[in-house]
Protein backbone atom coordinates (compact mmCIF):
# COMPACT_ATOMS: atom_id res chain seq x y z
CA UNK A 1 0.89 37.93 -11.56
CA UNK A 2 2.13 40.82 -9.28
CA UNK A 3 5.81 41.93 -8.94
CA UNK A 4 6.46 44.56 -6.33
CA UNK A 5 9.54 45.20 -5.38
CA UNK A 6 9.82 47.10 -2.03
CA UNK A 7 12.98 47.69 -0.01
CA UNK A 8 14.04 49.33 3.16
CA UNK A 9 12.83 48.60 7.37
CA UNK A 10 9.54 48.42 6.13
CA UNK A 11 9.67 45.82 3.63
CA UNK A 12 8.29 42.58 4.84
CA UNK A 13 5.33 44.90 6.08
CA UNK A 14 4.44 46.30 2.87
CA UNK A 15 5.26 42.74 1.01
CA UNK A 16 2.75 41.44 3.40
CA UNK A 17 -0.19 43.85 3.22
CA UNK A 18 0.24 43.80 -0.89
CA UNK A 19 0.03 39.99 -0.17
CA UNK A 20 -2.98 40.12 1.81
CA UNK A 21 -4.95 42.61 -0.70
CA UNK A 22 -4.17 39.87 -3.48
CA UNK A 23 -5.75 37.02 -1.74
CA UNK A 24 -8.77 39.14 -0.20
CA UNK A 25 -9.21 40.32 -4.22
CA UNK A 26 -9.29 36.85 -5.51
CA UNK A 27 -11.64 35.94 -2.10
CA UNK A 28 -13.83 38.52 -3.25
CA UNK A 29 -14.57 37.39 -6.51
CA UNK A 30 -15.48 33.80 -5.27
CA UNK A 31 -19.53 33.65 -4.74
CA UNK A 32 -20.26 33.42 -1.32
CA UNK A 33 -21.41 29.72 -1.53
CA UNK A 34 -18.36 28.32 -2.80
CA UNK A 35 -15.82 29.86 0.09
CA UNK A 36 -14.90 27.42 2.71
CA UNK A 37 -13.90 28.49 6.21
CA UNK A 38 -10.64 27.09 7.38
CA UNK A 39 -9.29 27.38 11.40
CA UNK A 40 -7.10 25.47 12.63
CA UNK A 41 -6.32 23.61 9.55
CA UNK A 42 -9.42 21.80 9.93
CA UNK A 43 -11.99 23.03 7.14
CA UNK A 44 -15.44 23.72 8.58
CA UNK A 45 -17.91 23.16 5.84
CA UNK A 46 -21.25 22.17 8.19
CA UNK A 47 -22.72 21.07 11.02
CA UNK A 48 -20.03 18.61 12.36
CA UNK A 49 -16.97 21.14 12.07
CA UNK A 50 -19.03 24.31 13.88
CA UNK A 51 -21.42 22.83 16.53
CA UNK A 52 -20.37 23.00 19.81
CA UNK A 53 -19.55 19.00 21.20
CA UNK A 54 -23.10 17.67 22.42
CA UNK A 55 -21.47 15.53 24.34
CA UNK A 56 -21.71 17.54 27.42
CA UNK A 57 -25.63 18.06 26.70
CA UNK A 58 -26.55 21.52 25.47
CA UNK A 59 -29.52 22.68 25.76
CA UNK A 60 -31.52 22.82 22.01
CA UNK A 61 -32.75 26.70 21.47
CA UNK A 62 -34.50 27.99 18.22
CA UNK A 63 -34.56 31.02 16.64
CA UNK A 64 -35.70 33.25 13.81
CA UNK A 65 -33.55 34.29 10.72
CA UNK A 66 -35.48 36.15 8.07
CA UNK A 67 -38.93 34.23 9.48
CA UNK A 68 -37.01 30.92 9.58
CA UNK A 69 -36.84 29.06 12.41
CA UNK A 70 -33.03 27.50 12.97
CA UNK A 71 -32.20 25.67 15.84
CA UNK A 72 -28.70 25.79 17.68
CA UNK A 73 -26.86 24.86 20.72
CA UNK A 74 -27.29 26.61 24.12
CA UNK A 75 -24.14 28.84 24.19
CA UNK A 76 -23.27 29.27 20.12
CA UNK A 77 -22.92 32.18 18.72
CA UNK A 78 -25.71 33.30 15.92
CA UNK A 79 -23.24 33.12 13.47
CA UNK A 80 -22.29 29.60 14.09
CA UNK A 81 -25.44 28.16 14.53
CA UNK A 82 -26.49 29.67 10.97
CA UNK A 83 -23.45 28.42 8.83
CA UNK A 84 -24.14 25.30 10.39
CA UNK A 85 -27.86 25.42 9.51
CA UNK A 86 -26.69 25.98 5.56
CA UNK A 87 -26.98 29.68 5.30
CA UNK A 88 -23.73 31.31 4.25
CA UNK A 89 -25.20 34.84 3.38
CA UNK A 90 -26.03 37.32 5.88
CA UNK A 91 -26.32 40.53 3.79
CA UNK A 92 -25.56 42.25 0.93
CA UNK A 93 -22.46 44.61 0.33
CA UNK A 94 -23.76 47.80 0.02
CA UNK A 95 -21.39 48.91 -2.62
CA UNK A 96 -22.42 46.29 -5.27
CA UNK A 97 -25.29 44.04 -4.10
CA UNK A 98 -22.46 41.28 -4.03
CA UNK A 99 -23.45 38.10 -0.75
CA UNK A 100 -21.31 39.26 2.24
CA UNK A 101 -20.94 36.13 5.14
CA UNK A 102 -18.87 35.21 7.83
CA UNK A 103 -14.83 36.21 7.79
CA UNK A 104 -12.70 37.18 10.37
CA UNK A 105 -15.17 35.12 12.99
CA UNK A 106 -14.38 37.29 15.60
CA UNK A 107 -15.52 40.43 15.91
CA UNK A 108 -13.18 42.60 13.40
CA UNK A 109 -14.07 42.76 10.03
CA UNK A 110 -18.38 43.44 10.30
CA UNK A 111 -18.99 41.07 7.47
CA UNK A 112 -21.64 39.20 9.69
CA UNK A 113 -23.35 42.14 10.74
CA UNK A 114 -27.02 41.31 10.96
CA UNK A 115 -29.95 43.03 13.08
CA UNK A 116 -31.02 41.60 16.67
CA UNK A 117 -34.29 41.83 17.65
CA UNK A 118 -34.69 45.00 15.99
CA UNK A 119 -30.75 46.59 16.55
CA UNK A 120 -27.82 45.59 14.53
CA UNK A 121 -25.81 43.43 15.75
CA UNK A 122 -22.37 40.90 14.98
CA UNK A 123 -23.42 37.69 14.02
CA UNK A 124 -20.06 36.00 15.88
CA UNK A 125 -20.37 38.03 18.75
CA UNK A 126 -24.15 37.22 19.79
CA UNK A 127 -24.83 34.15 21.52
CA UNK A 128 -28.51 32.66 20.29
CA UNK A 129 -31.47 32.80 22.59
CA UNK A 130 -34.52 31.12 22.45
CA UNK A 131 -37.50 32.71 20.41
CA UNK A 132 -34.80 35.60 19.02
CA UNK A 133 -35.21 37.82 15.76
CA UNK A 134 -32.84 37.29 13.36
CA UNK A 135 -32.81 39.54 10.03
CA UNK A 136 -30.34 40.49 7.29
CA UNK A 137 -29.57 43.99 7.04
CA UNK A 138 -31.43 46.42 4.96
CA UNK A 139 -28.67 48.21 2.76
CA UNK A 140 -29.64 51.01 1.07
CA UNK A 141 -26.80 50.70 -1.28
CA UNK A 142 -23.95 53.51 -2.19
CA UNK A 143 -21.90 53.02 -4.99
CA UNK A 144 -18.81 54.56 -3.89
C-alpha cells in the first residue's frame, strides 16, 4: 500500500504520475505471457481482436521473424500481425534479461523495438511486407 500525500497546484499531477509508476511496477513484474492488451475496453488476446476486418479482402503477405515465417494482412503493422501470430516477446530488456513486448502501441514507449531487414526498427510503426526480415534485438546487456 502507498500513502502519499501531496498538496499544492501541482497535486493531481504528482498523485497521478506516483499512480502511474505503481501500476507500471506491478506491470513489470507480470511475465510477459500473462499481460493482456486492453483498447478500447475490448481485450485483445489473439487473432480475432488485432487482425484487420478481412471482410474488405486483404491481401495475405508473409514474413520472417527470427527465421519464422508469419503471415499477416496487407496493411498491418509488424507488431500486430506478430501478437496475433502468438508471439508476445520481441526482445529482452537490456537491464535484466527480463521479455519486453508490445505497450504503448504507438510509437512512444520503444518496447517493440525490433530490427528490419537489417536496421532497427518499431514493431507498431512498420507495416509488413512480403518476404521481410524480422529479428529480435541483440542486447548487449548493462546493468545500470
Amino acid at each position: 500500500m502507498l500513502t502519499v500525500l501531496v498538496h499544492g497546484s501541482d497535486a493531481s499531477r504528482t498523485a497521478f504520475i506516483l499512480a502511474i509508476l505503481c501500476i507500471r511496477n506491478v506491470y513489470d513484474k507480470i511475465k510477459t505471457s500473462m499481460k493482456l492488451v486492453v483498447k478500447g475496453a475490448c481485450l485483445m488476446l489473439g487473432e480475432k481482436t488485432m487482425r484487420i476486418d478481412r471482410t474488405g479482402g486483404a491481401a495475405t503477405v508473409r514474413f520472417l521473424f527470427d527465421g519464422r515465417p508469419v503471415r499477416a494482412c496487407q496493411g498491418e503493422s509488424v507488431a500486430v500481425a506478430l501478437f496475433a501470430s502468438g508471439t508476445k516477446t520481441l526482445r529482452a530488456s537490456p537491464r535484466n534479461d527480463a521479455p519486453r513486448g508490445m505497450f504503448c502501441l504507438m510509437g512512444s514507449c520503444q518496447e517493440c523495438l525490433v530490427i528490419v531487414d537489417g536496421r532497427r526498427a518499431l514493431a507498431c510503426r512498420t507495416t509488413v511486407i512480403e518476404g521481410m526480415r524480422v529479428d529480435k534485438v541483440p542486447e548487449i546487456g548493462l546493468d545500470v
